[in-house]
Each structure stands twice: as C-alpha cells, then as structure tokens.
C-alpha atoms as a PDB file:
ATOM      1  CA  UNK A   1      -3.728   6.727  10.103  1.00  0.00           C
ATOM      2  CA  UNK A   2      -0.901   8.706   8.687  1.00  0.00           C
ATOM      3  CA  UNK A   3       0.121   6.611   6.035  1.00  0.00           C
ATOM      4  CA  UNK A   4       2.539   9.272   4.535  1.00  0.00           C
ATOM      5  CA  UNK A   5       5.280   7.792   7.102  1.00  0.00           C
ATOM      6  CA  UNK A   6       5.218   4.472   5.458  1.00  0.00           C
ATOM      7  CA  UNK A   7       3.872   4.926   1.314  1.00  0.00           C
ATOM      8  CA  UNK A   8       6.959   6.251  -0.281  1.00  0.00           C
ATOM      9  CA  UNK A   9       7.372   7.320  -4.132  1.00  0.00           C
ATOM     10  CA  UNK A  10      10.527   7.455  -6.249  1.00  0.00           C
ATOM     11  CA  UNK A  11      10.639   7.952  -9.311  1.00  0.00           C
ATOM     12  CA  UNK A  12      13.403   5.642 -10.452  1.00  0.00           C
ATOM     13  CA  UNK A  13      11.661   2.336  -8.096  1.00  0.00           C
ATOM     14  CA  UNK A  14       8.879   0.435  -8.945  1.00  0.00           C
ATOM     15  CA  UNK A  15       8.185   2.969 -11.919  1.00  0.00           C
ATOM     16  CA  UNK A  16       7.267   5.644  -9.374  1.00  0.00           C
ATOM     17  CA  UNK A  17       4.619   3.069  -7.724  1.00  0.00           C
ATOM     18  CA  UNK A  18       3.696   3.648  -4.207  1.00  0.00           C
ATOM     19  CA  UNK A  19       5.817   1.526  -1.807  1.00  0.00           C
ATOM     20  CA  UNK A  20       6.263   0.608   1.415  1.00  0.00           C
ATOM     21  CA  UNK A  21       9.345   2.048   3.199  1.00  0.00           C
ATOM     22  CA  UNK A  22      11.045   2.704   0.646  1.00  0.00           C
ATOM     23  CA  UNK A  23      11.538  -0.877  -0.066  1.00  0.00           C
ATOM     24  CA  UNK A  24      10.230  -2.322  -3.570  1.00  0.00           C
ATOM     25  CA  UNK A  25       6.848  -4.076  -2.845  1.00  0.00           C
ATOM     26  CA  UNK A  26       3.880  -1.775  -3.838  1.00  0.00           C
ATOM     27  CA  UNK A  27       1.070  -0.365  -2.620  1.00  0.00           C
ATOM     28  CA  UNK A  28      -0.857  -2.476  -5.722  1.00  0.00           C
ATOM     29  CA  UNK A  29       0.703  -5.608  -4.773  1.00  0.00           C
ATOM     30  CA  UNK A  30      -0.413  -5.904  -1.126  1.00  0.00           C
ATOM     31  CA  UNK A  31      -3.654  -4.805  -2.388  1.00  0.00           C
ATOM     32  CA  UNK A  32      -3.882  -7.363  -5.081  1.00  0.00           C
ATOM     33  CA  UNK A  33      -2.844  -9.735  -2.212  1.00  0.00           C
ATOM     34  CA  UNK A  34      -5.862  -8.780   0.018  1.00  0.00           C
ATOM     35  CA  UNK A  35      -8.567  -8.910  -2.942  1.00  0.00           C
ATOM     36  CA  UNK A  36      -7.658 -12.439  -3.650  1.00  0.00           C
ATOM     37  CA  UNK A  37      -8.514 -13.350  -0.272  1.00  0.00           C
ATOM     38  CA  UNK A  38      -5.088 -13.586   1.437  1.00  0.00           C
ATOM     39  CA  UNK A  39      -5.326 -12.719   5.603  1.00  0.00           C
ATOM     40  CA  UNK A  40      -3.015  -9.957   6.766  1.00  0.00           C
ATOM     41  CA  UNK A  41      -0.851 -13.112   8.805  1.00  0.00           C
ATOM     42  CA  UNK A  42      -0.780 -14.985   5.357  1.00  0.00           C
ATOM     43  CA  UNK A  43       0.828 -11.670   4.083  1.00  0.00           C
ATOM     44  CA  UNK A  44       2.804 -11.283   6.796  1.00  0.00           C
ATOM     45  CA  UNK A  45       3.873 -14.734   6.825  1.00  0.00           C
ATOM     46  CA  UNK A  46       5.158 -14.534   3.175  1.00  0.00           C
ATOM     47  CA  UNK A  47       6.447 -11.322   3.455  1.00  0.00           C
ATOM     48  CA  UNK A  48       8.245 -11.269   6.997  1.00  0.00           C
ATOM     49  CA  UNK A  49       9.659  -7.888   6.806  1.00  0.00           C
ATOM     50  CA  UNK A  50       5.892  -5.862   6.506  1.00  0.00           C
ATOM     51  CA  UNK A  51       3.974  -4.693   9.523  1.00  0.00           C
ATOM     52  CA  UNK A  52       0.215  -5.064  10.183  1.00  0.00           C
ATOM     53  CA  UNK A  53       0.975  -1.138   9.896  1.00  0.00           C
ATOM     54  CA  UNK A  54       2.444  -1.345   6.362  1.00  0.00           C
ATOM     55  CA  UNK A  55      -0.631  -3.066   5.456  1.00  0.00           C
ATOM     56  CA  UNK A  56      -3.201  -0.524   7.049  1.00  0.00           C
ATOM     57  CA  UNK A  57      -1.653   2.023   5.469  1.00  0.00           C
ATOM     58  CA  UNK A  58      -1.642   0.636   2.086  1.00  0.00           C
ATOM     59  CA  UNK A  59      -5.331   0.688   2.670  1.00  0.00           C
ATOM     60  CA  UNK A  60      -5.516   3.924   4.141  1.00  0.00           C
ATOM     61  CA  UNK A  61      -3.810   4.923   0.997  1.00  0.00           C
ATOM     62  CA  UNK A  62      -5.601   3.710  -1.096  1.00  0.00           C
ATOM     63  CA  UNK A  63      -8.903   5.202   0.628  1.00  0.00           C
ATOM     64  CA  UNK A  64      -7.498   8.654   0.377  1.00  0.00           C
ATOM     65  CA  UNK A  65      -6.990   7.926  -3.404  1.00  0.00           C
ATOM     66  CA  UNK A  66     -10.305   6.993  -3.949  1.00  0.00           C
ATOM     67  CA  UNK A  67     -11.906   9.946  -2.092  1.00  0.00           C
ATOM     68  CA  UNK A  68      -9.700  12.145  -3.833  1.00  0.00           C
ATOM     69  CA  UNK A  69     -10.480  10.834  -7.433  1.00  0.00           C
ATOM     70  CA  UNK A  70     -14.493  11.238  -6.170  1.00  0.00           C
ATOM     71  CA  UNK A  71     -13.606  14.750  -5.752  1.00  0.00           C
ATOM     72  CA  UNK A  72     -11.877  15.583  -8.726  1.00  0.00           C
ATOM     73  CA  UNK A  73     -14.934  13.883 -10.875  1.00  0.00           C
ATOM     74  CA  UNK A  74     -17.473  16.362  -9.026  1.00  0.00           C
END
C-alpha cells in the first residue's frame, strides 16, 4: 500500500504527528484505537469521515516505521 497518499505531516498540526489527510486525527490515535481492541467498523462508526484505507495505511505506516528503526539499530 502506498500510504504516503493518505499519512500527511505538518509541522504546525498535531505537533508534526502523522495524520490522516491532512485532517487532525493521528496516525497514534487510530493505532491506540486498534490495540485496545476496537474493529475497523467500530472505528469507522465513531469516526465517519475515515476509510478502511485510512486505517490500512496507518498500519502500513507504521510497519514501514518499524522496519526502518530495525535497520537503523543494525
């Protein structure tokens, strides 16, 4: 997935946090969402303007972090 179309960064929203579209939930939030056992329709229930996409590529993100931190440490 080419999450690069939907993670955004500005400096001046969110602290520079990774969001979606540009709008002002993060990356960290729909992850904190997922880890406390919410489904991606209770997400999208509460949150009506995401996309199953928006939420894939907040994983997808946060994959590519990951593998690039494992890198780094090598």
């Amino acid at each position: 997935m080419n999450y690069q179309d939907i993670i955004t960064i500005e400096p001046g929203k969110r602290g520079g946090r990774p969001c979606i579209r540009g709008m002002r939930i993060t990356v960290y939030d729909v992850l904190e969402y997922l880890a406390s056992g919410m489904s991606y329709q209770e997400i999208l229930d509460d949150f009506p303007y995401l996309t199953e996409e928006d939420i894939r590529a907040c994983l997808a993100y946060a994959a590519d972090r990951e593998k690039r931190l494992l890198i780094l440490a090598a």
